[in-house]
N, C-alpha and C. Protein backbone atom coordinates (compact mmCIF):
# COMPACT_ATOMS: atom_id res chain seq x y z
N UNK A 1 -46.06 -14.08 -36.05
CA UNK A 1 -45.43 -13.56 -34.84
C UNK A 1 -44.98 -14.72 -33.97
N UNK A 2 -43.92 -14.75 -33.61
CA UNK A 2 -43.21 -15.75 -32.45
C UNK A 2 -43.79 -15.77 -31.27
N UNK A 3 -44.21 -17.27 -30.80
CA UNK A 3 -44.84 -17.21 -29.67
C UNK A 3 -44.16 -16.49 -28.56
N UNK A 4 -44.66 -15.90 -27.58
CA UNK A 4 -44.01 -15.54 -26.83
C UNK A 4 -44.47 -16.22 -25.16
N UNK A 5 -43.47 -16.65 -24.56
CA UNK A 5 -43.91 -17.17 -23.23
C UNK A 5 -43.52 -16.27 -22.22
N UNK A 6 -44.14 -16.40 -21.09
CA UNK A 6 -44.25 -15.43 -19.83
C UNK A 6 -42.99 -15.89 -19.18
N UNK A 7 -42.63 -15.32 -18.59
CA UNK A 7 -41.59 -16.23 -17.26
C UNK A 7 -41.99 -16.22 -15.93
N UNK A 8 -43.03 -15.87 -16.16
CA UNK A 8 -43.99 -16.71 -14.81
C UNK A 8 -45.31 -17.17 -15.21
N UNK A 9 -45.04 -18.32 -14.62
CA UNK A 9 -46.04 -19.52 -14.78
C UNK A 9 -47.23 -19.23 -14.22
N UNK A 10 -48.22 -20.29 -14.51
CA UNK A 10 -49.88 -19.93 -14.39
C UNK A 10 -49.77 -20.23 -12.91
N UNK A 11 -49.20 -20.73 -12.03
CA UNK A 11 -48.70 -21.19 -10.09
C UNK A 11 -48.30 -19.46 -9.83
N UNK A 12 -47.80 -18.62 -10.66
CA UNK A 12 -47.09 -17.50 -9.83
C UNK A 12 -45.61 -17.53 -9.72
N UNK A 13 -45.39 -18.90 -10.23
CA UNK A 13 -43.93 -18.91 -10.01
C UNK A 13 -42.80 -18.83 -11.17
N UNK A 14 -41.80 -18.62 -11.02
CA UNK A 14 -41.04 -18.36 -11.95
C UNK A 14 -40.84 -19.44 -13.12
N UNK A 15 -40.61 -19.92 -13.96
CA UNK A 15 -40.35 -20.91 -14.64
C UNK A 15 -38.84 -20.86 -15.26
N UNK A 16 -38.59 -21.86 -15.27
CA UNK A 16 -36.86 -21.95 -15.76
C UNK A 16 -36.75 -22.13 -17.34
N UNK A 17 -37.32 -20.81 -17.75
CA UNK A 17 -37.34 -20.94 -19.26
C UNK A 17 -36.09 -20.15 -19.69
N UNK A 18 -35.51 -20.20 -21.43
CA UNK A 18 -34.16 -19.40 -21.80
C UNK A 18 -34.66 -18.10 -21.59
N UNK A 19 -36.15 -17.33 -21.96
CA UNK A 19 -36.11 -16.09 -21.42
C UNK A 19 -35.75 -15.47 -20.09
N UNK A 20 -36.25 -16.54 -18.96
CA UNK A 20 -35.58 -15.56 -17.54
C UNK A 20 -34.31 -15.90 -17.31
N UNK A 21 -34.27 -17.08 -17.63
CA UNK A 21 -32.73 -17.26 -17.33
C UNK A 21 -31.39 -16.45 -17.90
N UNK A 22 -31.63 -16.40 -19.63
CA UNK A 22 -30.68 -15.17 -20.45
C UNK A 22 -31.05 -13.75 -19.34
N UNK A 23 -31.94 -13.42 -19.27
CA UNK A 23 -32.04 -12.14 -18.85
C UNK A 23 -30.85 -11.88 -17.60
N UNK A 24 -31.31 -12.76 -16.64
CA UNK A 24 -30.59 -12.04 -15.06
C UNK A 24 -29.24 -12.79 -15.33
N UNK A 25 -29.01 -13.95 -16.47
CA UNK A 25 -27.45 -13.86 -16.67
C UNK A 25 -26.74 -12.94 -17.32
N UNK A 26 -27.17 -12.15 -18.13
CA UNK A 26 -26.73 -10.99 -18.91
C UNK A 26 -26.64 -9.94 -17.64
N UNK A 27 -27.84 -9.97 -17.35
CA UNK A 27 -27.46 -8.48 -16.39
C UNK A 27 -26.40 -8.88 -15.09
N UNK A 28 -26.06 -10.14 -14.82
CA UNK A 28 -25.39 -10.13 -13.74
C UNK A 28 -23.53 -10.22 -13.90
N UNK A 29 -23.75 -10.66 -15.19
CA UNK A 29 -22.60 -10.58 -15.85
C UNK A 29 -22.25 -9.52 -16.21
N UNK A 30 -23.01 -8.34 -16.54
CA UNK A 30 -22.58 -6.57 -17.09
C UNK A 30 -22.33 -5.88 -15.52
N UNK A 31 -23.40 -6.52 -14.20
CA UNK A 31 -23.26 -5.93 -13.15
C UNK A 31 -21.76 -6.45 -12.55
N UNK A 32 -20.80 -7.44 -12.71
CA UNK A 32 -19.38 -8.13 -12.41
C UNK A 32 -18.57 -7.33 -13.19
N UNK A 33 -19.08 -7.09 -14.50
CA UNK A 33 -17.77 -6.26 -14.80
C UNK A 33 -17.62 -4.96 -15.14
N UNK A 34 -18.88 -4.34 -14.69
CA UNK A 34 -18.45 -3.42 -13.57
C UNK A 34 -18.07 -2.72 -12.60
N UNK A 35 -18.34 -3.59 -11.96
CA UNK A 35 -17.44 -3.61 -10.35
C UNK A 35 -16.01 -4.17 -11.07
N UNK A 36 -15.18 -4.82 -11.62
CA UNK A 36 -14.04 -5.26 -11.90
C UNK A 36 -13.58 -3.97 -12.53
N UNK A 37 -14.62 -3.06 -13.30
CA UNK A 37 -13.84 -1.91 -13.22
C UNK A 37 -13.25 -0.83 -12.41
N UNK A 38 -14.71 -0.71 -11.68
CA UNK A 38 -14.41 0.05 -10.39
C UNK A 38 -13.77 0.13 -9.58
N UNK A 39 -13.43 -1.26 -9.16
CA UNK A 39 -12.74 -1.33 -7.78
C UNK A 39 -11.32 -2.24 -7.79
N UNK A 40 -11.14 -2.40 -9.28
CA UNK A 40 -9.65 -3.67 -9.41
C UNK A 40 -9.20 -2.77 -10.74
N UNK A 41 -9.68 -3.44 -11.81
CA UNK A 41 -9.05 -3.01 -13.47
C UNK A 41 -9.56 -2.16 -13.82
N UNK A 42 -9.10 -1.61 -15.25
CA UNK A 42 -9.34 -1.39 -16.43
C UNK A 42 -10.16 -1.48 -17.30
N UNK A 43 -10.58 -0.67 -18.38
CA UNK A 43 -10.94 -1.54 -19.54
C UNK A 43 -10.76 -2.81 -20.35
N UNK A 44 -9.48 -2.79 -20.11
CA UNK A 44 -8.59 -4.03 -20.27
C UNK A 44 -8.45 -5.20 -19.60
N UNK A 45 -8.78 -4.46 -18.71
CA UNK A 45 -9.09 -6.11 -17.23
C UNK A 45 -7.71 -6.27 -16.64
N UNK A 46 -6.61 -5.09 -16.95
CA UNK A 46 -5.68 -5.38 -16.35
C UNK A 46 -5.63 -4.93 -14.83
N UNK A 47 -4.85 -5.09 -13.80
CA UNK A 47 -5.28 -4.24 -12.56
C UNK A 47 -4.18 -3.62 -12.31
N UNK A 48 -4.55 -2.32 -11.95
CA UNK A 48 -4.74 -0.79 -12.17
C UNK A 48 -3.90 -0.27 -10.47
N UNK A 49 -2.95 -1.42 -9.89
CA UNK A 49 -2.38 -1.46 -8.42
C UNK A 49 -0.87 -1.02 -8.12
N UNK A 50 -0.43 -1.00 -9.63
CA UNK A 50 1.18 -0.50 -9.47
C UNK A 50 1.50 1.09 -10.19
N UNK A 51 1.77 1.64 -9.51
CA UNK A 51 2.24 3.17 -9.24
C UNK A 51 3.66 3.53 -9.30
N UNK A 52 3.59 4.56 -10.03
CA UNK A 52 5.06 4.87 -10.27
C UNK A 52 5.50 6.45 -9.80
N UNK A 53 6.33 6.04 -8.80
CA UNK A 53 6.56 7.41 -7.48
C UNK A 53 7.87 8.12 -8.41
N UNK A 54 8.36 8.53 -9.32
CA UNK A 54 9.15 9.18 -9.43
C UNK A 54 9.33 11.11 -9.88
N UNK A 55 8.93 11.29 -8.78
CA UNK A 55 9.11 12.83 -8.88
C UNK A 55 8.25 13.82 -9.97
N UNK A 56 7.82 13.16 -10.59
CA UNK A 56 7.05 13.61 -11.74
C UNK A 56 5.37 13.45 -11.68
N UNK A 57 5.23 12.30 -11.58
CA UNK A 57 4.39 11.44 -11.39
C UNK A 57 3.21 11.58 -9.97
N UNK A 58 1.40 11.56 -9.67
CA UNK A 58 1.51 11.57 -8.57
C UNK A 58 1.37 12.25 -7.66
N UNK A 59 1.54 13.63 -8.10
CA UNK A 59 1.44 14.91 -7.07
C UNK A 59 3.05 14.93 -6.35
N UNK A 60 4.08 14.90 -7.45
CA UNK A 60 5.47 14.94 -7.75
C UNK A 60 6.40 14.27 -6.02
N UNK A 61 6.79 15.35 -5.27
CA UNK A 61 7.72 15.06 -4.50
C UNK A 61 6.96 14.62 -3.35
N UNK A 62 5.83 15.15 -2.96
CA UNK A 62 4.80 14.98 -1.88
C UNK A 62 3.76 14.04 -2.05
N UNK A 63 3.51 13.27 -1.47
CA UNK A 63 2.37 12.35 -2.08
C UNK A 63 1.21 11.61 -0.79
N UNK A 64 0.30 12.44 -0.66
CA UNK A 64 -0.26 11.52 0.13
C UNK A 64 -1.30 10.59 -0.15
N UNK A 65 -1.68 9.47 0.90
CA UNK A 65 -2.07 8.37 0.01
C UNK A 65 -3.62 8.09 0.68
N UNK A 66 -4.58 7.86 0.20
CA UNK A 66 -6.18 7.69 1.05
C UNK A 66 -6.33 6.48 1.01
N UNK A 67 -7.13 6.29 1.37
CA UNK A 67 -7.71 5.09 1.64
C UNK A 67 -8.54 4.21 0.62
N UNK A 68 -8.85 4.57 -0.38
CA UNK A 68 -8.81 4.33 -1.76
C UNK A 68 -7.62 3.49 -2.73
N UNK A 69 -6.33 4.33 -1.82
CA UNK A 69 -5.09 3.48 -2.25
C UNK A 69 -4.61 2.12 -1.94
N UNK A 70 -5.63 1.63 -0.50
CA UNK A 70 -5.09 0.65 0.18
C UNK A 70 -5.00 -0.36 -1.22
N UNK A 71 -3.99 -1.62 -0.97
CA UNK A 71 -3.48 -2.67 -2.11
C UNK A 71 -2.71 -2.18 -3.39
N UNK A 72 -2.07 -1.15 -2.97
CA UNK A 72 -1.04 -0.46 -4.00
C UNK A 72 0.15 -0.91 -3.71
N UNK A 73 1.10 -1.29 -5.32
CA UNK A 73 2.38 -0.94 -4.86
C UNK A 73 3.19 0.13 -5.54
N UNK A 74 4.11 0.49 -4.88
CA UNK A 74 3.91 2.15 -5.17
C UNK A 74 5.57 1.33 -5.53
N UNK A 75 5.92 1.65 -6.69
CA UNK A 75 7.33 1.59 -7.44
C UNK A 75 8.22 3.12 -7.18
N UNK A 76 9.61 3.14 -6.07
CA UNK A 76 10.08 4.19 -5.76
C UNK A 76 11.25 4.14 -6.72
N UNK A 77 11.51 5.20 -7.48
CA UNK A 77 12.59 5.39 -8.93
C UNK A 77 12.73 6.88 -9.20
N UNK A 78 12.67 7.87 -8.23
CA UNK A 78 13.50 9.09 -8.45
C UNK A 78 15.03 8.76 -8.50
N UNK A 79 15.56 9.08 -9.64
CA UNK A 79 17.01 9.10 -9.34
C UNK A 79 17.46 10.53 -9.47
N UNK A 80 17.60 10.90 -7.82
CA UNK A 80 17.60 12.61 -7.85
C UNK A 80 18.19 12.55 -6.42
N UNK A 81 18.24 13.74 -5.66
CA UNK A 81 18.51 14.37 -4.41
C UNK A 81 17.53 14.82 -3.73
N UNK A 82 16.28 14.64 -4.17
CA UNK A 82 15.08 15.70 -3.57
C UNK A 82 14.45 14.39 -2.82
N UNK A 83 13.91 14.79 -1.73
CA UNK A 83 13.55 13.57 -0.82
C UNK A 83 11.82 13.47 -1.66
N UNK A 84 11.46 12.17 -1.37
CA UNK A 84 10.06 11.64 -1.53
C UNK A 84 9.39 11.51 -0.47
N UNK A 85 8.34 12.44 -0.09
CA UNK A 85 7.85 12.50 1.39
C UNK A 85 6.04 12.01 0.76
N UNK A 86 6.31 10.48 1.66
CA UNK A 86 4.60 9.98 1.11
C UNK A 86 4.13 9.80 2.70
N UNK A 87 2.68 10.29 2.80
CA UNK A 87 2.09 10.41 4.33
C UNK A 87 0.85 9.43 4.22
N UNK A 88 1.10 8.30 5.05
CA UNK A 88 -0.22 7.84 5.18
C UNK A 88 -0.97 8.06 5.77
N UNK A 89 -2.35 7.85 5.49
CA UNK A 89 -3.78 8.52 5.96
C UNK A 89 -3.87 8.22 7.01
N UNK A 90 -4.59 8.99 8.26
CA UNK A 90 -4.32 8.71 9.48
C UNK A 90 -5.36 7.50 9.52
N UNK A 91 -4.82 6.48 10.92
CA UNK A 91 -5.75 5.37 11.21
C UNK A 91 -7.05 5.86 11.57
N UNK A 92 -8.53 5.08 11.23
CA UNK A 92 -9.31 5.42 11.74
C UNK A 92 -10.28 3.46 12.14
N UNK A 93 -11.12 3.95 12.98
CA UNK A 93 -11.84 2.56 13.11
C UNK A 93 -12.69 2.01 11.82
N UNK A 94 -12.42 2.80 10.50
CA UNK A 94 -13.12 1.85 9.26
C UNK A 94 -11.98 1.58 8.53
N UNK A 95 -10.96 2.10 8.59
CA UNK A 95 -9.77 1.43 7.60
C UNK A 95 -8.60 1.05 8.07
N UNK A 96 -9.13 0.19 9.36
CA UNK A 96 -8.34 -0.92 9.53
C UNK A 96 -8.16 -1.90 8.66
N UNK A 97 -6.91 -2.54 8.20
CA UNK A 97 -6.54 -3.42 6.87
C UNK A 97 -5.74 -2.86 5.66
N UNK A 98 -5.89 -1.18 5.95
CA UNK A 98 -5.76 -0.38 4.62
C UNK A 98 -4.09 -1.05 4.71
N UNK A 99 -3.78 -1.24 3.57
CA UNK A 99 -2.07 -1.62 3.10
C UNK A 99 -1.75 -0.99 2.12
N UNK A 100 -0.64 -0.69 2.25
CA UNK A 100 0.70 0.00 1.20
C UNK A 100 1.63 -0.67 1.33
N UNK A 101 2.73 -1.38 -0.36
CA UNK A 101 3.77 -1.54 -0.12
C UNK A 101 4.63 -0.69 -1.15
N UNK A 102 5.83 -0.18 -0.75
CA UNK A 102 7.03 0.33 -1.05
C UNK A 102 8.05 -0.10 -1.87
N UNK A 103 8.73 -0.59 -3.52
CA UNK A 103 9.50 -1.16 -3.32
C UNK A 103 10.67 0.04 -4.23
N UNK A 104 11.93 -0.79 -3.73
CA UNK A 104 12.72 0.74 -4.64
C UNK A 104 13.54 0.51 -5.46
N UNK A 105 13.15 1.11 -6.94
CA UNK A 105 13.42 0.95 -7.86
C UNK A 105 14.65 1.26 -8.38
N UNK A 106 14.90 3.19 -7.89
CA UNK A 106 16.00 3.77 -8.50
C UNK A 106 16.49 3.92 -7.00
N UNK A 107 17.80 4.66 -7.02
CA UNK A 107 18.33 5.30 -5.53
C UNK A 107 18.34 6.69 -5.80
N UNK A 108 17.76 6.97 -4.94
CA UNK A 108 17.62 8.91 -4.59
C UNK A 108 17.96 9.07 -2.94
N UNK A 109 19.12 9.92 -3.32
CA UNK A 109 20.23 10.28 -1.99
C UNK A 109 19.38 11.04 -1.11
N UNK A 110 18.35 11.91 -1.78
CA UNK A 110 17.39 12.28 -0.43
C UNK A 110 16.68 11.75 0.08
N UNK A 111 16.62 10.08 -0.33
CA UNK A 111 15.79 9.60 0.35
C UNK A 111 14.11 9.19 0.25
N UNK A 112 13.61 8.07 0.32
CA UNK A 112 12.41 8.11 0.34
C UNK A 112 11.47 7.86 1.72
N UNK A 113 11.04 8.94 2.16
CA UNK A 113 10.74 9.16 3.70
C UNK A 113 8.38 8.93 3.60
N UNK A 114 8.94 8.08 4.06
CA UNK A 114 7.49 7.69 4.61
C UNK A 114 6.56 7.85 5.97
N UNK A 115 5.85 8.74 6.05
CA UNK A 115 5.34 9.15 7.08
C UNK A 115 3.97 9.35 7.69
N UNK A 116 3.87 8.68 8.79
CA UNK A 116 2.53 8.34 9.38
C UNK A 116 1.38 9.92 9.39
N UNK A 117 0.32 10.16 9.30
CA UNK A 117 -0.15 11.61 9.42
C UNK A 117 -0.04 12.50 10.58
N UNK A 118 -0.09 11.87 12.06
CA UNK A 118 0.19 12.36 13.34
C UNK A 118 1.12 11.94 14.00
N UNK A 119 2.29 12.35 14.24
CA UNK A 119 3.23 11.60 14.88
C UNK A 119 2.93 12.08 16.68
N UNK A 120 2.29 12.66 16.63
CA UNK A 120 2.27 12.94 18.57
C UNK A 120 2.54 11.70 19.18
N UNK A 121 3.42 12.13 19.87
CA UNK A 121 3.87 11.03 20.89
C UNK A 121 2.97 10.72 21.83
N UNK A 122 1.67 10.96 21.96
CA UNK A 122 1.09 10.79 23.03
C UNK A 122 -0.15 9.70 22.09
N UNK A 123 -0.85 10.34 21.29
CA UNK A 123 -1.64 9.52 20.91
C UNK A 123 -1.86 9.75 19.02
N UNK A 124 -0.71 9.95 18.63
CA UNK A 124 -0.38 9.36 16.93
C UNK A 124 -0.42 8.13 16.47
N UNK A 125 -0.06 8.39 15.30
CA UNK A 125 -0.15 6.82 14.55
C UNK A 125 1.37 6.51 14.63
N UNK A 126 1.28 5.48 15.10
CA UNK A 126 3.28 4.81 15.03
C UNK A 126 3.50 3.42 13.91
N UNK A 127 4.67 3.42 13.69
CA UNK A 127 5.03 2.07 13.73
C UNK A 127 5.13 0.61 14.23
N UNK A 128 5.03 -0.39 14.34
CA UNK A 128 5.41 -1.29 15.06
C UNK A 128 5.75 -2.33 14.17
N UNK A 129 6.22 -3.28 14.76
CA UNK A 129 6.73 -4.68 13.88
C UNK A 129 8.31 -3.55 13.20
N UNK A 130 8.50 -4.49 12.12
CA UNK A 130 10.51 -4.07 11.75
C UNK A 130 10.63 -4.42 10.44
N UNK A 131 11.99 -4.66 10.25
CA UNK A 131 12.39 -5.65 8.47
C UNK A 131 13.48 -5.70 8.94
N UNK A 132 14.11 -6.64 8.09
CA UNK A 132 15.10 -7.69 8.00
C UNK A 132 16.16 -6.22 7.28
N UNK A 133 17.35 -5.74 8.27
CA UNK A 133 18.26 -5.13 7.24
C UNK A 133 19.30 -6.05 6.63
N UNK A 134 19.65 -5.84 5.67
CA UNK A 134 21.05 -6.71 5.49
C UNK A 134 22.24 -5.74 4.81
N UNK A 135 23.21 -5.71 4.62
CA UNK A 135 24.02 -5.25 4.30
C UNK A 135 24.83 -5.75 2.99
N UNK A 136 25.79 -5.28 2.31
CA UNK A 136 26.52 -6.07 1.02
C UNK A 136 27.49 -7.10 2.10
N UNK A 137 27.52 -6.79 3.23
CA UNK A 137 28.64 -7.47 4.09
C UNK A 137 27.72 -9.39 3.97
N UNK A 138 28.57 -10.11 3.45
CA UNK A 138 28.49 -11.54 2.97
C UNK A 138 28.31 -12.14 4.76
N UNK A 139 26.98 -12.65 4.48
CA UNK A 139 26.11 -13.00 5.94
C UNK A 139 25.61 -11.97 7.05
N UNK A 140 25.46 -10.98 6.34
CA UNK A 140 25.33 -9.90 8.23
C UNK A 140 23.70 -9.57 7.30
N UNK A 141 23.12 -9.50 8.36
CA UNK A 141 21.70 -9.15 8.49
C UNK A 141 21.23 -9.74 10.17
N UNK A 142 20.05 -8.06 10.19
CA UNK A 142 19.27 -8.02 11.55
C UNK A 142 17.80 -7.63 11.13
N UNK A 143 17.38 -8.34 12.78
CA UNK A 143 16.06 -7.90 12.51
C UNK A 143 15.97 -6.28 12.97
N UNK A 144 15.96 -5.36 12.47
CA UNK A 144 15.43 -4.16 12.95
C UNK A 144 14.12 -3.69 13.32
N UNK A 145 13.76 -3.56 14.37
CA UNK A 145 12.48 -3.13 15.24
C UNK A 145 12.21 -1.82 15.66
N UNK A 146 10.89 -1.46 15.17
CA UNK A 146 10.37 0.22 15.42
C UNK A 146 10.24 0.19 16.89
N UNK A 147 10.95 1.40 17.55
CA UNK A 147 10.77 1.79 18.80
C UNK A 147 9.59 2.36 19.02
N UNK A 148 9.75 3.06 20.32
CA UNK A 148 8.58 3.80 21.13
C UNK A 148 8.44 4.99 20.04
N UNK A 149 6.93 5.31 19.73
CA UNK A 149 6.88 6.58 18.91
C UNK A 149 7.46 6.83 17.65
N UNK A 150 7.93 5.84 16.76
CA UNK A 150 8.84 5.85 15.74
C UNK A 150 7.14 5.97 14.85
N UNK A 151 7.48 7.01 13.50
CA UNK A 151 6.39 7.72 13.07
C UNK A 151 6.50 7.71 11.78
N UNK A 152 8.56 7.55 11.47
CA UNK A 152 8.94 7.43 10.45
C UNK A 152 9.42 7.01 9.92
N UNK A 153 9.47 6.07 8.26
CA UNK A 153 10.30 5.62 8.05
C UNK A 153 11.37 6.12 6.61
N UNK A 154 12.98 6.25 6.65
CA UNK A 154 13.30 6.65 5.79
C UNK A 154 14.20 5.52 4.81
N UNK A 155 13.89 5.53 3.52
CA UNK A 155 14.77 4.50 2.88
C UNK A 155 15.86 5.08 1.93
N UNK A 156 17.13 5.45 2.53
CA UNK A 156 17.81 6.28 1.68
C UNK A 156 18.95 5.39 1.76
N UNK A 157 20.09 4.77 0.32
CA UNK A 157 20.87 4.27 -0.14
C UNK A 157 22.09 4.72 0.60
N UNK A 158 22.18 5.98 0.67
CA UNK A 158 23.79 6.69 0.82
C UNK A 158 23.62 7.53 2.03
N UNK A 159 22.62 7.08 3.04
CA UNK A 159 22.73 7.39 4.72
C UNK A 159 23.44 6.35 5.26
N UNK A 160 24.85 6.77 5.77
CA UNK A 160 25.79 6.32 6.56
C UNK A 160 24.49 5.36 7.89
N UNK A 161 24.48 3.83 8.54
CA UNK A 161 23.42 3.47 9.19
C UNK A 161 22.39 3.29 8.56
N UNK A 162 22.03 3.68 7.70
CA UNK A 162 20.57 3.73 6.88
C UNK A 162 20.68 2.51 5.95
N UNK A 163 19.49 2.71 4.75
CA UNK A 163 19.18 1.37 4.09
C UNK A 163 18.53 1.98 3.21
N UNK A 164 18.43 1.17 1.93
CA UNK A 164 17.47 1.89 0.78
C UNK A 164 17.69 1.03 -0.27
N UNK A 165 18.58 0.35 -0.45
CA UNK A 165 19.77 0.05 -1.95
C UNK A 165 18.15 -0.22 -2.54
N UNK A 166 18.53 -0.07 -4.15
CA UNK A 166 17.58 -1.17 -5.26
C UNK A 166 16.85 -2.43 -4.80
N UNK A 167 15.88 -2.74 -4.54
CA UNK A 167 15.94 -4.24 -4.52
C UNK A 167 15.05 -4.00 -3.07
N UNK A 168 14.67 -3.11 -2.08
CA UNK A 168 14.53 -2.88 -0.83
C UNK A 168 13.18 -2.53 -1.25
N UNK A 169 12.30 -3.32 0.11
CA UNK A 169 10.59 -3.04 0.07
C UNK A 169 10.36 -3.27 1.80
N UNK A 170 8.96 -2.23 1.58
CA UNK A 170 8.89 -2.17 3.10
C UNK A 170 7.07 -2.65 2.47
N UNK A 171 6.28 -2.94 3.06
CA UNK A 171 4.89 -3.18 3.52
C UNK A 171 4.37 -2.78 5.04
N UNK A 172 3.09 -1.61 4.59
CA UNK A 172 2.43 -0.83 6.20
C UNK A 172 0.74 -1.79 5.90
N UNK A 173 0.27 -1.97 7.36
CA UNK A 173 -0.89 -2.17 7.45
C UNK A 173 -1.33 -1.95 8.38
N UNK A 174 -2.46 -1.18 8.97
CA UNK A 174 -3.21 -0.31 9.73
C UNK A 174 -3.52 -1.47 10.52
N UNK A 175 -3.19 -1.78 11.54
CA UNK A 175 -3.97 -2.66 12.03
C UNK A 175 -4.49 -2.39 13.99
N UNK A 176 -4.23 -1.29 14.19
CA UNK A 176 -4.87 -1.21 15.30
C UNK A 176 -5.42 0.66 15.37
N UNK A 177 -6.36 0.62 15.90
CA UNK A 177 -7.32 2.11 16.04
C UNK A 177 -7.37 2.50 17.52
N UNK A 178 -6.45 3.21 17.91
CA UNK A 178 -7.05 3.77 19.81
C UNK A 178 -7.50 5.43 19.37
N UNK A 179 -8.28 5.77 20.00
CA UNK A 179 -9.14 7.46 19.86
C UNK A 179 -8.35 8.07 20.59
N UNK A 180 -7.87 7.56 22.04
CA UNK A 180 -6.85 8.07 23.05
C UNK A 180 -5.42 7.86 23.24
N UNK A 181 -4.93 6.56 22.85
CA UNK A 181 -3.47 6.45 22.54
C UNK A 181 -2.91 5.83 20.98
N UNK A 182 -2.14 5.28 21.12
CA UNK A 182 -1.71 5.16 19.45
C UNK A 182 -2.05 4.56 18.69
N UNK A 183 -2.25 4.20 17.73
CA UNK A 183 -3.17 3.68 16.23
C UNK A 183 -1.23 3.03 15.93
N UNK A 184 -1.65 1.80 14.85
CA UNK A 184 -0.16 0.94 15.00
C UNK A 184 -0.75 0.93 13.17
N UNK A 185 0.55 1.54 12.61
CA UNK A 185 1.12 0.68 11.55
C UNK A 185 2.00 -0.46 11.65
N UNK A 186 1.68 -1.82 11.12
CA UNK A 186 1.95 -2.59 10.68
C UNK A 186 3.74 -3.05 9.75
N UNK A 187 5.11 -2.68 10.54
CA UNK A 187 6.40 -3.22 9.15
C UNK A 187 6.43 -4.03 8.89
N UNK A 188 6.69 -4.69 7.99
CA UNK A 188 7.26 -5.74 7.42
C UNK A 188 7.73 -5.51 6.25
N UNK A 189 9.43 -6.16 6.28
CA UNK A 189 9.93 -6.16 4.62
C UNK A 189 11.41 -6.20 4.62
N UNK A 190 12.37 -6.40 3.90
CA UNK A 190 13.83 -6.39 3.63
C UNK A 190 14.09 -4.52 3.07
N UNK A 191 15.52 -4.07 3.63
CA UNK A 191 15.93 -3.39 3.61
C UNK A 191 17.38 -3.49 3.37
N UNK A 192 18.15 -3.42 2.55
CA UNK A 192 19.41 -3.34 1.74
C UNK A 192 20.13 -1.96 1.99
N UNK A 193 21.52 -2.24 2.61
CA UNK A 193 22.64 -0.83 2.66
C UNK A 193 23.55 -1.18 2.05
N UNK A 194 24.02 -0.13 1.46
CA UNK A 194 25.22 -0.30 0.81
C UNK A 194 26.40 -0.08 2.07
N UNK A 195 26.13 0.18 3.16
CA UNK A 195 26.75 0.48 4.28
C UNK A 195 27.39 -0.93 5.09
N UNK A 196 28.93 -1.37 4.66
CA UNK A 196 28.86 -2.58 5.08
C UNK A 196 28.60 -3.13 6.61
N UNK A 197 28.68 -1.71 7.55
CA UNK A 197 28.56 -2.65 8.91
C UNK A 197 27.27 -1.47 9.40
N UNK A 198 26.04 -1.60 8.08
CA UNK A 198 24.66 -0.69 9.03
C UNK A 198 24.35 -1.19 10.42
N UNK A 199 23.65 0.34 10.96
CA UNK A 199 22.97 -0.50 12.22
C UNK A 199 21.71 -0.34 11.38
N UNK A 200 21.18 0.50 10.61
CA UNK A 200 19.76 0.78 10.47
C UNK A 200 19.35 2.10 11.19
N UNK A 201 19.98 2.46 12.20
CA UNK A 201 19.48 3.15 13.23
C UNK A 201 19.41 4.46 12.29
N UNK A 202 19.28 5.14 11.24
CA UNK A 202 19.04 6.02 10.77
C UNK A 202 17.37 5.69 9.83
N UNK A 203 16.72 4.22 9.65
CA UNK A 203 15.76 4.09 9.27
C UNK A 203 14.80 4.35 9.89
N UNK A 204 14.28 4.17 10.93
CA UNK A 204 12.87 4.77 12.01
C UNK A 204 13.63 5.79 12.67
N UNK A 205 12.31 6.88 12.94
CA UNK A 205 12.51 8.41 13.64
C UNK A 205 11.37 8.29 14.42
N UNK A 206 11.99 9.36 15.61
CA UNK A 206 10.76 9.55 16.34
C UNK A 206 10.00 10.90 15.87
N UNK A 207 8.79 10.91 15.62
CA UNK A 207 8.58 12.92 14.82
C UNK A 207 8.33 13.26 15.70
């Protein structure tokens, strides 16, 4: 029979033998990639963060997104007429940070309309911060900035003012929580019209 040694020593104390040491490296290594499953990848170890919004896909035309979703990018590629209405989860004081980004793949004339969960003008979740529109017009681009109460944002190709083309991404991040007045999503991102002299002014709404 193979000797067998203790992994604690005749002191009480642990000893740095291959038995304790294999042990809590095995288990700490099965306990890592598990969590790498859980909360990032796959079986595969690939990560499990890009989403594909096209009408089918998802909980089809409607899609709302939890907080579970935060660090997604959500690939927009309906090529249709039916609008894509995705609602983010309302702000709360634990998921501050939560992020979503947007980018658009196909063009769909109805639009892909993104929308905060409460738009009350008094104490909803809004927008703040903007994106860069630009136009096919050779040098024209603005910064466009969410107004007072703006709740919504729409990215549609073939809205006269509006913005959407291929190639267009928006990024939201929760970054402020009021109980009594407004909770702030976070814009940032480029926005493309096929509209050579856009204002944009058809991209943020007030709800």
């Amino acid at each position: 029979m193979a000797q067998y040694k203790s992994p604690i020593g005749g002191s009480g104390k642990r000893t740095t033998n291959l038995f304790y040491r294999s042990g809590i490296n095995s288990l700490l290594s099965r306990i890592e990639k598990i969590e790498n499953q859980v909360f990032c990848c796959g079986d595969d170890g690939i990560p499990q963060n890009l989403v594909n919004l096209n009408g089918s896909d998802n909980g089809g035309v409607t899609v709302r997104l939890g907080n579970k979703d935060t660090g997604k990018i959500y690939m927009l590629n309906y090529a249709g007429s039916t609008a894509i209405n995705i609602y983010l989860p309302n702000i709360t004081a634990d998921n501050l940070g939560t992020t979503y980004e947007f980018r658009v793949q196909g063009l769909n004339t109805g639009g892909y309309i993104i929308q905060t969960a409460d738009g009350n003008d008094t104490t909803g979740d809004i927008f703040i911060g903007g994106f860069i529109g630009a136009s096919e017009t050779a040098g024209y681009a603005n910064y466009i900035q969410a107004d007072d109460n703006d709740a919504k944002l729409t990215l549609d190709s073939a809205e006269e003012n509006g913005g959407g083309m291929v190639g267009s991404f928006i990024r939201v991040t929760a970054i402020k929580y009021d109980g009594a007045a407004h909770s702030h999503w976070f814009v940032e991102g480029v926005v493309a019209s096929a509209d050579a002299n856009s204002t944009f002014a058809e991209n943020f709404e007030d709800l």
